[in-house]
C-alpha atoms as a PDB file:
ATOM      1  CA  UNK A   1      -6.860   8.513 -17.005  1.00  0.00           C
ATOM      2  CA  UNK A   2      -7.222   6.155 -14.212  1.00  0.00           C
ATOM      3  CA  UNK A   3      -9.323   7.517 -10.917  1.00  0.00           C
ATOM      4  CA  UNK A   4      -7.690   9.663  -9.261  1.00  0.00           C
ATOM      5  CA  UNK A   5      -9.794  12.718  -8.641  1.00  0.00           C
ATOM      6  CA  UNK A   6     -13.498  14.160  -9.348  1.00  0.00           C
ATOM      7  CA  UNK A   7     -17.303  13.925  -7.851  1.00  0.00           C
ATOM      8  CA  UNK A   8     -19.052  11.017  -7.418  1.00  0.00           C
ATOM      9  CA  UNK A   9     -22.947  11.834  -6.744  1.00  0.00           C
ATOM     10  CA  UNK A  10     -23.737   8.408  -5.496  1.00  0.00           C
ATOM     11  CA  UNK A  11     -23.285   6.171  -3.084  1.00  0.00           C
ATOM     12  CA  UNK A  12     -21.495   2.793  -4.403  1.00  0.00           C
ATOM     13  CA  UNK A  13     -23.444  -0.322  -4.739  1.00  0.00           C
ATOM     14  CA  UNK A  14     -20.524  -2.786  -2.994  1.00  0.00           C
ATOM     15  CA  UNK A  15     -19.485  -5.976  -4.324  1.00  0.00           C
ATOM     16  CA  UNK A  16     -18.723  -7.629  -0.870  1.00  0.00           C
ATOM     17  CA  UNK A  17     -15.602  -9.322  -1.218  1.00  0.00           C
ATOM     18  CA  UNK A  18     -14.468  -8.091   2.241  1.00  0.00           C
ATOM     19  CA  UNK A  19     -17.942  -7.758   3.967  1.00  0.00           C
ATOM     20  CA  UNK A  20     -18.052  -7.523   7.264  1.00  0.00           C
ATOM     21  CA  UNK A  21     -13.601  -7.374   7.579  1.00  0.00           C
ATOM     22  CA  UNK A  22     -12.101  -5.117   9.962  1.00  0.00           C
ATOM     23  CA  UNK A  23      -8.720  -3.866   8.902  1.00  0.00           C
ATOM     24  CA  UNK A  24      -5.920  -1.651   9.910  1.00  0.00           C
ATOM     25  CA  UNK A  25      -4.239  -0.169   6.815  1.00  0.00           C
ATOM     26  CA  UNK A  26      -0.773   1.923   7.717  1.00  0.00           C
ATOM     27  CA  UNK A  27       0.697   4.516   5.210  1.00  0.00           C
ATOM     28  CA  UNK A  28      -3.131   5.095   4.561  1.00  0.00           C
ATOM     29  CA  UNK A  29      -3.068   8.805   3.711  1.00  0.00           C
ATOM     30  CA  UNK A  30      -1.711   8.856   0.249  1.00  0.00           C
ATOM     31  CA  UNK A  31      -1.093   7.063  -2.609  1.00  0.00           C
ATOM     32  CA  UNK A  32      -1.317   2.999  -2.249  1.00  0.00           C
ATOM     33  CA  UNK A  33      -2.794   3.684   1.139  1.00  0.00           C
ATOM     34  CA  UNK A  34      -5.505   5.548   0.224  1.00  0.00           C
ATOM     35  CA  UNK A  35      -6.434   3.664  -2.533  1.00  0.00           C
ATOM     36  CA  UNK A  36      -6.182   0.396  -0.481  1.00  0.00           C
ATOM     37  CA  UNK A  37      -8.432   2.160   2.202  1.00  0.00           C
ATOM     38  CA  UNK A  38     -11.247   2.841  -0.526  1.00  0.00           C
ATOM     39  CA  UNK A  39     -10.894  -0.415  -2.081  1.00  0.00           C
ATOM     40  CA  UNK A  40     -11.965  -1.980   1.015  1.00  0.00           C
ATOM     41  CA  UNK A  41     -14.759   0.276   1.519  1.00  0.00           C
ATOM     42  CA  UNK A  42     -15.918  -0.530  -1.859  1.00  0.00           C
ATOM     43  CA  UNK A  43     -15.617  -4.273  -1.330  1.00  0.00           C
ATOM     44  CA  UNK A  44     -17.998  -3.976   1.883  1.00  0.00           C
ATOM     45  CA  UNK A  45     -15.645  -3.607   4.925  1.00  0.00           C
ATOM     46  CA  UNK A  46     -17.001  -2.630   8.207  1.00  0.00           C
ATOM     47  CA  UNK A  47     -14.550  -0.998   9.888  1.00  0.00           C
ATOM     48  CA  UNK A  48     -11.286   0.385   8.746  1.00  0.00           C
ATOM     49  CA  UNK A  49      -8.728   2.130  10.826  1.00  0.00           C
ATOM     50  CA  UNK A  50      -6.226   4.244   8.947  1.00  0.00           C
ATOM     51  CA  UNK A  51      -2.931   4.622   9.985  1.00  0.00           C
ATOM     52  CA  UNK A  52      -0.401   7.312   8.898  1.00  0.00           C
ATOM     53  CA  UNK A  53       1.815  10.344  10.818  1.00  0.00           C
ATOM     54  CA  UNK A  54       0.420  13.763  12.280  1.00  0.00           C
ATOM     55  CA  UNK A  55       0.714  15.841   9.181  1.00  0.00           C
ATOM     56  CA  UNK A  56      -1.083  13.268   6.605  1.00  0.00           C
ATOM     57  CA  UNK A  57      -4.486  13.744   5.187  1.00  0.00           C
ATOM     58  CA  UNK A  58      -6.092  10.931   7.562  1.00  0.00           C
ATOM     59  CA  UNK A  59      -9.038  13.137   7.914  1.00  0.00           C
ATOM     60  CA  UNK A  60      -9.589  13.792   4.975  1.00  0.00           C
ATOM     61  CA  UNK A  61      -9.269  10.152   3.481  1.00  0.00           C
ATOM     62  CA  UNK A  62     -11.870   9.227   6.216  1.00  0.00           C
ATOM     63  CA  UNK A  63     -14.681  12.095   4.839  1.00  0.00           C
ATOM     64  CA  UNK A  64     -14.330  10.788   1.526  1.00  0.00           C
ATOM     65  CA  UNK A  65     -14.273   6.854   2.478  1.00  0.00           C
ATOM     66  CA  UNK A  66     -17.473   8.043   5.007  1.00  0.00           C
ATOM     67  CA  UNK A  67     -19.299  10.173   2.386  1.00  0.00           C
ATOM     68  CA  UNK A  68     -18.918   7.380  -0.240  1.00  0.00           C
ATOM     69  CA  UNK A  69     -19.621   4.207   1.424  1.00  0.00           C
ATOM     70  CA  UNK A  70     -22.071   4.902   4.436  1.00  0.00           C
ATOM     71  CA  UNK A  71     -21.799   0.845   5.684  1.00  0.00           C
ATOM     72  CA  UNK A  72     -18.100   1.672   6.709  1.00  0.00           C
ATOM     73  CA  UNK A  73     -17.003   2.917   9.852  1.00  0.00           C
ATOM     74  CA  UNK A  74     -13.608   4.687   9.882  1.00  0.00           C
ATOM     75  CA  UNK A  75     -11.383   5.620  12.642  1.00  0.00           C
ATOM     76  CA  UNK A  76      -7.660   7.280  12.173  1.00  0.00           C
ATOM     77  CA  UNK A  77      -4.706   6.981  14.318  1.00  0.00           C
ATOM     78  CA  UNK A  78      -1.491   9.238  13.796  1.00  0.00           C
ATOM     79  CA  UNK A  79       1.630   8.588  15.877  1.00  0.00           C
ATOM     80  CA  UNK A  80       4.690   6.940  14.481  1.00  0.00           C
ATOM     81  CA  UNK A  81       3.715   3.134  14.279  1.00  0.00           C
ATOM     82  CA  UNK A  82       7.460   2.543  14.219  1.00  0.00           C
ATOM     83  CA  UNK A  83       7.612   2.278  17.639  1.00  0.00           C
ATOM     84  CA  UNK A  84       6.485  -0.541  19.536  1.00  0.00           C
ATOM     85  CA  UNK A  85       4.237   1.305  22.123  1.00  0.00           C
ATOM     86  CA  UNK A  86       2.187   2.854  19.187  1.00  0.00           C
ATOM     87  CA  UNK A  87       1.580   0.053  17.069  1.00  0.00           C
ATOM     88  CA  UNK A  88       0.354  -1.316  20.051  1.00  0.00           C
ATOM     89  CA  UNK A  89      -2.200   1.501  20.852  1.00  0.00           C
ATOM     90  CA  UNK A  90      -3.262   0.967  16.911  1.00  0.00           C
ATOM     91  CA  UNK A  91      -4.166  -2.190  17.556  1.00  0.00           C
ATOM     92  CA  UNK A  92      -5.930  -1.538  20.769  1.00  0.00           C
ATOM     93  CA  UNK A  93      -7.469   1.310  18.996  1.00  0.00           C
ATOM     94  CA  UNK A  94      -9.163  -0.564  15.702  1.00  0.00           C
ATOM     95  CA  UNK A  95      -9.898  -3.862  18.393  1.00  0.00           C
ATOM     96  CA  UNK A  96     -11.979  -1.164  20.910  1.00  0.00           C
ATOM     97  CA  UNK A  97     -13.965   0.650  18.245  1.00  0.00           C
ATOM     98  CA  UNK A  98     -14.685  -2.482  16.150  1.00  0.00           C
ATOM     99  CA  UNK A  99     -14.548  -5.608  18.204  1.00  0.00           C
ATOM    100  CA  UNK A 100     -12.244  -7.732  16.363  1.00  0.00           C
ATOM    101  CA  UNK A 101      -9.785  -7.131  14.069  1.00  0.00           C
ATOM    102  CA  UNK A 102      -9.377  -9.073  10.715  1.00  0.00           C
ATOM    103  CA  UNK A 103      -7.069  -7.727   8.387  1.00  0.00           C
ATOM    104  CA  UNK A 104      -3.555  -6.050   8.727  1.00  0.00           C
ATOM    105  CA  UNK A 105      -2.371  -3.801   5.883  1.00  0.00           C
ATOM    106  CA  UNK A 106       1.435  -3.269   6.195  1.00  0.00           C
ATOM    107  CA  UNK A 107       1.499  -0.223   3.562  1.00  0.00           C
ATOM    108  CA  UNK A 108       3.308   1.914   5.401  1.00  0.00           C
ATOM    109  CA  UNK A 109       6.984   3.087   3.742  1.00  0.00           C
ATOM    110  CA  UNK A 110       9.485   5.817   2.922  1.00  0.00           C
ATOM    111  CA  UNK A 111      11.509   6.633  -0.569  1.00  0.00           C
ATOM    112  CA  UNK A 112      13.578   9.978   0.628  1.00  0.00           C
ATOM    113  CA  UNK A 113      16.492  10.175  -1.664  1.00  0.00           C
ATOM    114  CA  UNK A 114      17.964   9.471  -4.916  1.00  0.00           C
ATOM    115  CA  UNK A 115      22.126   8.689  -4.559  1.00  0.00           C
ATOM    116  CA  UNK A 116      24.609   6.719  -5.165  1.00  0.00           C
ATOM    117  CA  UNK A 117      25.920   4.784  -2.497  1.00  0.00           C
ATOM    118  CA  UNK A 118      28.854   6.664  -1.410  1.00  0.00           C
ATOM    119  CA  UNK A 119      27.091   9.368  -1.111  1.00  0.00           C
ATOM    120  CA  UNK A 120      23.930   8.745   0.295  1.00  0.00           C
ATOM    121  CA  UNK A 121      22.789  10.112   3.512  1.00  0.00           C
ATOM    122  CA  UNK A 122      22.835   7.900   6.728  1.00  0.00           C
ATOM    123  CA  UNK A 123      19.764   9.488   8.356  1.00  0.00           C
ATOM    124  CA  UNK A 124      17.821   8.875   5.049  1.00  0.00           C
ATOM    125  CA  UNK A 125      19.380   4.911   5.206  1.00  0.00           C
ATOM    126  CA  UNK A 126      17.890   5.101   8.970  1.00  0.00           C
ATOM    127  CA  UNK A 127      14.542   6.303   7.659  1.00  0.00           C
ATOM    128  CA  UNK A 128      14.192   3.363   5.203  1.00  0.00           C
ATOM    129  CA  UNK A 129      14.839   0.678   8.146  1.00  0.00           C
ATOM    130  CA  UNK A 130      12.612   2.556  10.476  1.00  0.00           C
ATOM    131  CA  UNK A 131       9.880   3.254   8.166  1.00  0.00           C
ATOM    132  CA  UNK A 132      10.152   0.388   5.874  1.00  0.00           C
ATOM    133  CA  UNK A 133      10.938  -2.701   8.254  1.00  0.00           C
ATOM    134  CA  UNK A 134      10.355  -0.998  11.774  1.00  0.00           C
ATOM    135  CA  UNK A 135       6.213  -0.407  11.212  1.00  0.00           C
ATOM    136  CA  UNK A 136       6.196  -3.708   9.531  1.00  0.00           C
ATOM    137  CA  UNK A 137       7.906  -5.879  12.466  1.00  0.00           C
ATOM    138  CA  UNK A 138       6.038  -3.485  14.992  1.00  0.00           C
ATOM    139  CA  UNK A 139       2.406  -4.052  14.062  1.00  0.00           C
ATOM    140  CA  UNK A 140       2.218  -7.507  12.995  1.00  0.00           C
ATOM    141  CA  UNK A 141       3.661  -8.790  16.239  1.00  0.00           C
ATOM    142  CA  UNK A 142       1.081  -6.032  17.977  1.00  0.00           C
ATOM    143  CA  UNK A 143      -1.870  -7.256  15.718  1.00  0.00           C
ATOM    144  CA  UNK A 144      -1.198 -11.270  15.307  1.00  0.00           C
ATOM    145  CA  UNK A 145      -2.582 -11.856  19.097  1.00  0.00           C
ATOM    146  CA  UNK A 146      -6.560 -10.754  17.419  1.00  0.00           C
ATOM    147  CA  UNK A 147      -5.889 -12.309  13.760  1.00  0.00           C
ATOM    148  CA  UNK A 148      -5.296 -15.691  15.319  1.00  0.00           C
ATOM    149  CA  UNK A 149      -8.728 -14.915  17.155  1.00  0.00           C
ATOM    150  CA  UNK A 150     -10.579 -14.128  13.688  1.00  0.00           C
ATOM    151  CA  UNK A 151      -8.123 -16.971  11.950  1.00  0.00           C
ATOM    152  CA  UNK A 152      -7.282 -13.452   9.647  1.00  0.00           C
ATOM    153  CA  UNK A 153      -4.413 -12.339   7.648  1.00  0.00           C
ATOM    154  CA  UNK A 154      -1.773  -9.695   6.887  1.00  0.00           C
ATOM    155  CA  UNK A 155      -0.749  -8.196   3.845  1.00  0.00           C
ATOM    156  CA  UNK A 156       2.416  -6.167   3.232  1.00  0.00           C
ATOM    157  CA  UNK A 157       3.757  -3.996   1.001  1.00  0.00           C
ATOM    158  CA  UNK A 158       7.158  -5.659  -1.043  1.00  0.00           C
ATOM    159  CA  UNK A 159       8.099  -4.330  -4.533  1.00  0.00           C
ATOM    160  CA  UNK A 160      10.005  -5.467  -7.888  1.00  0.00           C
ATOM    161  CA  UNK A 161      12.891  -3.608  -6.209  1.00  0.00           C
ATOM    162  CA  UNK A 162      13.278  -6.701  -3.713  1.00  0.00           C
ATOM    163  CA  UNK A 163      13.755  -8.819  -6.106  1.00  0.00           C
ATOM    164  CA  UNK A 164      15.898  -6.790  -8.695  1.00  0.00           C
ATOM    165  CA  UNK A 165      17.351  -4.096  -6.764  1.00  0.00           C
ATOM    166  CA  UNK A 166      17.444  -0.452  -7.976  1.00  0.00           C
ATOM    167  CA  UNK A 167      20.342   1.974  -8.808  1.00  0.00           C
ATOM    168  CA  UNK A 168      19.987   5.333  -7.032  1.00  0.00           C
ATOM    169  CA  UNK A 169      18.194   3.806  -4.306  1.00  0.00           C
ATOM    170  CA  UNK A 170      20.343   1.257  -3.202  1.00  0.00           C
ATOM    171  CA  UNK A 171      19.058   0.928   0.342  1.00  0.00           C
ATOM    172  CA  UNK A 172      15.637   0.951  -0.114  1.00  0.00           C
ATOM    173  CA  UNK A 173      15.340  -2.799  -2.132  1.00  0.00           C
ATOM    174  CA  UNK A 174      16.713  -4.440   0.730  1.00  0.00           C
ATOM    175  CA  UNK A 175      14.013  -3.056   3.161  1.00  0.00           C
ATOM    176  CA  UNK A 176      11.356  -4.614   0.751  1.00  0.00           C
ATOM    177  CA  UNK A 177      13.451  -7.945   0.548  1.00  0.00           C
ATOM    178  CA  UNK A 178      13.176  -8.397   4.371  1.00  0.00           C
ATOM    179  CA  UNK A 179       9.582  -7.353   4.336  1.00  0.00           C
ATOM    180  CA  UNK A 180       9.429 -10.317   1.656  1.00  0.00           C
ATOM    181  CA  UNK A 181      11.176 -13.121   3.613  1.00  0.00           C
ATOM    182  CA  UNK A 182       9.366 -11.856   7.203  1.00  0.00           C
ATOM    183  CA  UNK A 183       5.898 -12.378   5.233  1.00  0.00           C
ATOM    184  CA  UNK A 184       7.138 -15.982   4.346  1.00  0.00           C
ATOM    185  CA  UNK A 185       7.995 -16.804   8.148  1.00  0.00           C
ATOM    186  CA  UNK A 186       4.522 -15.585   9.419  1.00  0.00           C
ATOM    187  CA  UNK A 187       2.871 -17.473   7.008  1.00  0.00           C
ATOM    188  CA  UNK A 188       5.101 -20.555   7.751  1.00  0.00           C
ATOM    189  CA  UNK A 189       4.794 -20.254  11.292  1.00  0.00           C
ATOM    190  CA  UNK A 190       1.384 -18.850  12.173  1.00  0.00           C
ATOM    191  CA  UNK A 191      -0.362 -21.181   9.624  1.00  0.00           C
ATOM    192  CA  UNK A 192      -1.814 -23.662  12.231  1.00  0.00           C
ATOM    193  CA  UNK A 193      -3.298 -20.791  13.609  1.00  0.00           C
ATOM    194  CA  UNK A 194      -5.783 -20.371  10.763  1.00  0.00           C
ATOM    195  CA  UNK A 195      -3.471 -17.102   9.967  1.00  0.00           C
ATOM    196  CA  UNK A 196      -2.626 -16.344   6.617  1.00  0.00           C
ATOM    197  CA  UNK A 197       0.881 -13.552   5.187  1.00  0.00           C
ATOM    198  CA  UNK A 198       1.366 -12.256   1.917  1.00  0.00           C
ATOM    199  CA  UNK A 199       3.215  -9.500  -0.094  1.00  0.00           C
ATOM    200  CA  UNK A 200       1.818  -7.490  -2.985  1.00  0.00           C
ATOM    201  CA  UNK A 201       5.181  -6.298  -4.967  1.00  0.00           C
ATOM    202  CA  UNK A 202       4.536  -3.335  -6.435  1.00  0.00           C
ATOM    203  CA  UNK A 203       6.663  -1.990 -10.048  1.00  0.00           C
ATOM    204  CA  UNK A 204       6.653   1.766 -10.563  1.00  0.00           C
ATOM    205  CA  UNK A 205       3.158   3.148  -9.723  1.00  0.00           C
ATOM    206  CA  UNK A 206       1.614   6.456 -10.737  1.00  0.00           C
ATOM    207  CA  UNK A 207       1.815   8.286  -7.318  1.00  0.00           C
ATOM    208  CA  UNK A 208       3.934  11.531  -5.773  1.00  0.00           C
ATOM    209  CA  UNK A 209       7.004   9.114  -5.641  1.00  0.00           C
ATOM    210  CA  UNK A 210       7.528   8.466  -9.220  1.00  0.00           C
ATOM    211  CA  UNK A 211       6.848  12.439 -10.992  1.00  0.00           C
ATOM    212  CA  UNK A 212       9.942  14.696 -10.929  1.00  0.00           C
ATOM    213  CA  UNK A 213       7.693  17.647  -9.684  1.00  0.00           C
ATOM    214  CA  UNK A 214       6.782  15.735  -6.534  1.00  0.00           C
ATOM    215  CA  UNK A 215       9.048  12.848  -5.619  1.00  0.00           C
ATOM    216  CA  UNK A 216      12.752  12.184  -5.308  1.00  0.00           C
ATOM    217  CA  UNK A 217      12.647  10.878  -9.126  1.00  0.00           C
ATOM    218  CA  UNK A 218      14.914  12.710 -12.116  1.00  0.00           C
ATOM    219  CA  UNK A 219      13.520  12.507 -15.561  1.00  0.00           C
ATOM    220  CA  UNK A 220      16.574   9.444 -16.657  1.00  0.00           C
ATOM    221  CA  UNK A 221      15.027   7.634 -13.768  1.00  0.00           C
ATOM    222  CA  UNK A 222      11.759   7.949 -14.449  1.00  0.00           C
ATOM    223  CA  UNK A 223      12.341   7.282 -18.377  1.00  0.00           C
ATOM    224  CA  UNK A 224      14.060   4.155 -17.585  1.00  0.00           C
ATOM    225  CA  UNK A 225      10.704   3.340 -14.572  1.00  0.00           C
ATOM    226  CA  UNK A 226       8.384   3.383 -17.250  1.00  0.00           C
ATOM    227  CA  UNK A 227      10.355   2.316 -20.347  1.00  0.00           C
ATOM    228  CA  UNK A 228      11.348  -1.024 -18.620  1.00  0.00           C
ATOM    229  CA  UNK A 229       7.814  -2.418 -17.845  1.00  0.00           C
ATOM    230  CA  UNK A 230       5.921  -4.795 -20.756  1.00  0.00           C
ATOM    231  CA  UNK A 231       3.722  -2.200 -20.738  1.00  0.00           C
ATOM    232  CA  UNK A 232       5.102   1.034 -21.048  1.00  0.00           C
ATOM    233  CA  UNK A 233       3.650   2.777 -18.441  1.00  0.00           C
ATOM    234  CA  UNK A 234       3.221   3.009 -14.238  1.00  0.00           C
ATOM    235  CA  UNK A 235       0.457   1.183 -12.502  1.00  0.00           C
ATOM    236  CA  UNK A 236      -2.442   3.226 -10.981  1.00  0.00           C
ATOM    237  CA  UNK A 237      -3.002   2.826  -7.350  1.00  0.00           C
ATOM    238  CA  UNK A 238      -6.492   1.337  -7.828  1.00  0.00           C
ATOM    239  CA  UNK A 239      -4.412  -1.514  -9.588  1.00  0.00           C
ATOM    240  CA  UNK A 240      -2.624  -2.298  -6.496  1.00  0.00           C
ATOM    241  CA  UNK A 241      -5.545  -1.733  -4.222  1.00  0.00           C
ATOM    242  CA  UNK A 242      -7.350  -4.491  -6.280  1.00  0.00           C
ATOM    243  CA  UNK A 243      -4.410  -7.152  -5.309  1.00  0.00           C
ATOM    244  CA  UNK A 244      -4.578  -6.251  -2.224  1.00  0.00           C
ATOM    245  CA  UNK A 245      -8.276  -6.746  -1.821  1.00  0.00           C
ATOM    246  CA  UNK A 246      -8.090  -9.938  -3.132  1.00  0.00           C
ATOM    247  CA  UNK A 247      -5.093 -11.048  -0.590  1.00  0.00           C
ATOM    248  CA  UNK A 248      -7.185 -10.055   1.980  1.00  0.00           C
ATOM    249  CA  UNK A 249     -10.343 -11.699   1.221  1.00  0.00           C
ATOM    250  CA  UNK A 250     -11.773 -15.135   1.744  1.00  0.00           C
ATOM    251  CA  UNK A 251     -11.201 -15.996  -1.804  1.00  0.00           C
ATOM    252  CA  UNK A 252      -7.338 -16.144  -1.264  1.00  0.00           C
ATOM    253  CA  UNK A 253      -7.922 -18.670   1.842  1.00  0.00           C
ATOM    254  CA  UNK A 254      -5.093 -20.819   0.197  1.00  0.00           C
ATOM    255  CA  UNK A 255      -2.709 -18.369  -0.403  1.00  0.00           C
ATOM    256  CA  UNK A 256      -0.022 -17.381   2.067  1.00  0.00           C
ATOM    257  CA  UNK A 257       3.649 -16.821   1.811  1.00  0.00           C
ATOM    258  CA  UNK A 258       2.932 -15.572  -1.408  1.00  0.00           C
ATOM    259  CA  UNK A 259       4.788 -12.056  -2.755  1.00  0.00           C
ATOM    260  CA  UNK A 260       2.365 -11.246  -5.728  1.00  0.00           C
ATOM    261  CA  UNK A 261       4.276  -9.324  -8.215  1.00  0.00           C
ATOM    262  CA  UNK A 262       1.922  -6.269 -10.000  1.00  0.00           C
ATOM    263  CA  UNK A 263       5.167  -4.768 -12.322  1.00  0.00           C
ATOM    264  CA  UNK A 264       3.615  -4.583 -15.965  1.00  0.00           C
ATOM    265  CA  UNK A 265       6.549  -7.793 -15.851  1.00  0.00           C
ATOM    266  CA  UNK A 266       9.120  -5.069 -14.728  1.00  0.00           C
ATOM    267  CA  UNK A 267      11.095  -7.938 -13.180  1.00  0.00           C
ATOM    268  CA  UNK A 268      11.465 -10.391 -16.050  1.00  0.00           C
ATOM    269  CA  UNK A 269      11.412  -8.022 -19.347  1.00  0.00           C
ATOM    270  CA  UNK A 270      14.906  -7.278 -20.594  1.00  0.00           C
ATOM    271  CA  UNK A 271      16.167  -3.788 -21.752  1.00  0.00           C
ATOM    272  CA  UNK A 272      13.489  -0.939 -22.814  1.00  0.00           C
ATOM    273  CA  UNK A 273      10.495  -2.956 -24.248  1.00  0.00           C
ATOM    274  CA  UNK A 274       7.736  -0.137 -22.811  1.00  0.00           C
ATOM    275  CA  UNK A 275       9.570   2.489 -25.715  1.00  0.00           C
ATOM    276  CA  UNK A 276       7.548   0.370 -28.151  1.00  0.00           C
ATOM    277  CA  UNK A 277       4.189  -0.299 -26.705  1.00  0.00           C
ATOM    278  CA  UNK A 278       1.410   2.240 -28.558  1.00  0.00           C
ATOM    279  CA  UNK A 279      -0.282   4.868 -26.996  1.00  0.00           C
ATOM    280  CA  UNK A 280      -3.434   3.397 -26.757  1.00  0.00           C
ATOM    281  CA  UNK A 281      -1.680   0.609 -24.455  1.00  0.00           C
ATOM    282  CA  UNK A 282       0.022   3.189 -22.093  1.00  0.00           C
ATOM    283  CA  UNK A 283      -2.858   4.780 -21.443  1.00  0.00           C
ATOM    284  CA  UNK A 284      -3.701   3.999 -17.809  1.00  0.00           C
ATOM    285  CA  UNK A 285      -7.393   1.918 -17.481  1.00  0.00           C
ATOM    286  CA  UNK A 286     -10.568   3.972 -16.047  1.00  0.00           C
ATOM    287  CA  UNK A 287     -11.019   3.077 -12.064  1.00  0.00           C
ATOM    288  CA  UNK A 288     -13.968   2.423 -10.174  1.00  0.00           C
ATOM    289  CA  UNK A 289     -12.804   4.555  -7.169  1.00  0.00           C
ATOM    290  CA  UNK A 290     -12.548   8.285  -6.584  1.00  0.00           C
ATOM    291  CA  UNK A 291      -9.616   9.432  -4.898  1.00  0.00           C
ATOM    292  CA  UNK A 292      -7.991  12.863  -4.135  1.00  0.00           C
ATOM    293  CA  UNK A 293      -4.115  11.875  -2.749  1.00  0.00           C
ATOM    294  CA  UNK A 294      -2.854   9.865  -5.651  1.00  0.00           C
ATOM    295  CA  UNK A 295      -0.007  11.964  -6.092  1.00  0.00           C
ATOM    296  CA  UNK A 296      -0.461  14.831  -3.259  1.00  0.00           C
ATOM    297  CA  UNK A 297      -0.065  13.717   0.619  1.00  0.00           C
ATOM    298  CA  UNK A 298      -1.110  17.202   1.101  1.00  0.00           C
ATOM    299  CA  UNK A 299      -4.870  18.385   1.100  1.00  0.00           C
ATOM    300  CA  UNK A 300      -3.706  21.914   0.055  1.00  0.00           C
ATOM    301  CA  UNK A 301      -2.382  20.488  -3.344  1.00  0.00           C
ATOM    302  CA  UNK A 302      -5.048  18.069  -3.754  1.00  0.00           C
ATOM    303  CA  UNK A 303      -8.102  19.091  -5.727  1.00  0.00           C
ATOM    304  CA  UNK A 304     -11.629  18.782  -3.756  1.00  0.00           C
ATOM    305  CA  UNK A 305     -14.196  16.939  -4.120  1.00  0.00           C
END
């Protein structure tokens, strides 16, 4: 099993791949976002400020990140960064406690509902665009003012679905495509300003969104998730976090405008090749990090540490 929960008695010798970095990470209480958070920590960052709504487990996410790795200072922020006069206090908020600000992590996203088109609720269609495109637009126009100070980059969150589109969730592909082709302008335009843009793209990964006991997800869908990746089974959030890290480090300094695909080849593969991968293979790799929201955004159904 890939981390997800447990102890961890001591303190993580860091590899420094991000040493030093300050970086905002949205949608940080849960799932990608958390993992993403810790990965940062564990690659040496200095400062982190995590982003999410009132009723996430910011708090919570910062004890761990603080008890774990000591050399990182964390600071949370929980208003809808959806709207342009909070994103701007975010920024404000990481730039006053930290001094600069390197790093923007666009995470932040919504899947509500599983319907066909015809049926398939407006305000849920609204929550995608505000959620989805509205944080992204919001905070990197807030937050490219410092990167072009620090010559620092932003990384959002695209998926497989941009590319391929998805049955059942019509809407929510297209959000991911624009998050795709706004990466690409940024990177176009803000290039002579030392500034890099990227996308991770995401296939089906092993958080709350993709179990039928705690996402939007029916067992067909899920089947057909899992079944239609090389390698028969859903990324772990670590696995994502690692991409991520990577974007966001010095030793990507010559890519931007890229969307970096992490499907287990979801988007090329053809039919239900993941039915006939072995056990062994599906089984999800050990992580280096310890985390508690993988799959619960709430810290009363999340196990302690």
């Amino acid at each position: 099993m890939a981390s997800t929960n447990g102890t961890q008695s001591d303190r993580v010798q860091r590899p420094g791949k991000l040493d030093g970095k300050v970086a905002i990470i949205t949608g940080a209480g849960a799932g990608i976002g958390e993992a993403i958070a810790h990965k940062f920590a564990y690659e040496g960052a200095a400062g982190l400020l995590l982003a999410g709504l009132p009723d996430d487990p910011l708090d919570e996410v910062k004890a761990d990140i603080e008890d774990q790795y000591p050399g990182t200072s964390v600071e949370t922020f929980d208003k809808d960064i959806g709207e342009q006069e909070n994103a701007e206090a975010a920024v404000k908020a990481a730039v006053d406690a930290f001094g600069k600000l390197d790093v923007l992590v666009n995470n932040a996203g919504v899947l509500p509902t599983l319907a066909e088109i015809d049926e398939y609720p407006v305000e849920d269609y609204r929550r995608f665009v505000h959620n989805n495109i509205d944080t992204t637009f919001f905070m990197t126009r807030a937050a490219i003012p410092e990167l072009q100070k620090t010559r620092g980059n932003v990384v959002s969150a695209g998926s497989e679905a941009g590319w391929n589109g998805t049955p059942q969730f019509t809407p929510y592909g297209p959000t991911k495509a624009w998050n795709h082709a706004f990466m690409k302008g940024i990177a176009g335009e803000q290039g002579k300003y030392g500034v890099r843009a990227n996308c991770v793209c995401p296939g089906p990964v092993d958080t709350s969104w993709t179990h039928v006991e705690t996402g939007p997800m029916d067992e067909d869908t899920v089947e057909t998730l899992t079944g239609a990746t090389a390698l028969g089974r859903r990324g772990t959030t670590e696995e994502i976090a690692n991409v991520y890290a990577f974007l966001a480090s010095d030793e990507a300094s010559y890519v931007t405008g890229a969307l970096w695909l992490v499907d287990g080849a979801t988007t090329i593969v053809h039919g239900m090749p993941g039915k006939d991968v072995p056990e062994d293979i599906k089984s999800e790799p050990e992580g280096k990090l310890t985390l508690r929201f993988q799959r619960a955004s709430d810290p009363a159904d999340a196990p302690t540490r």
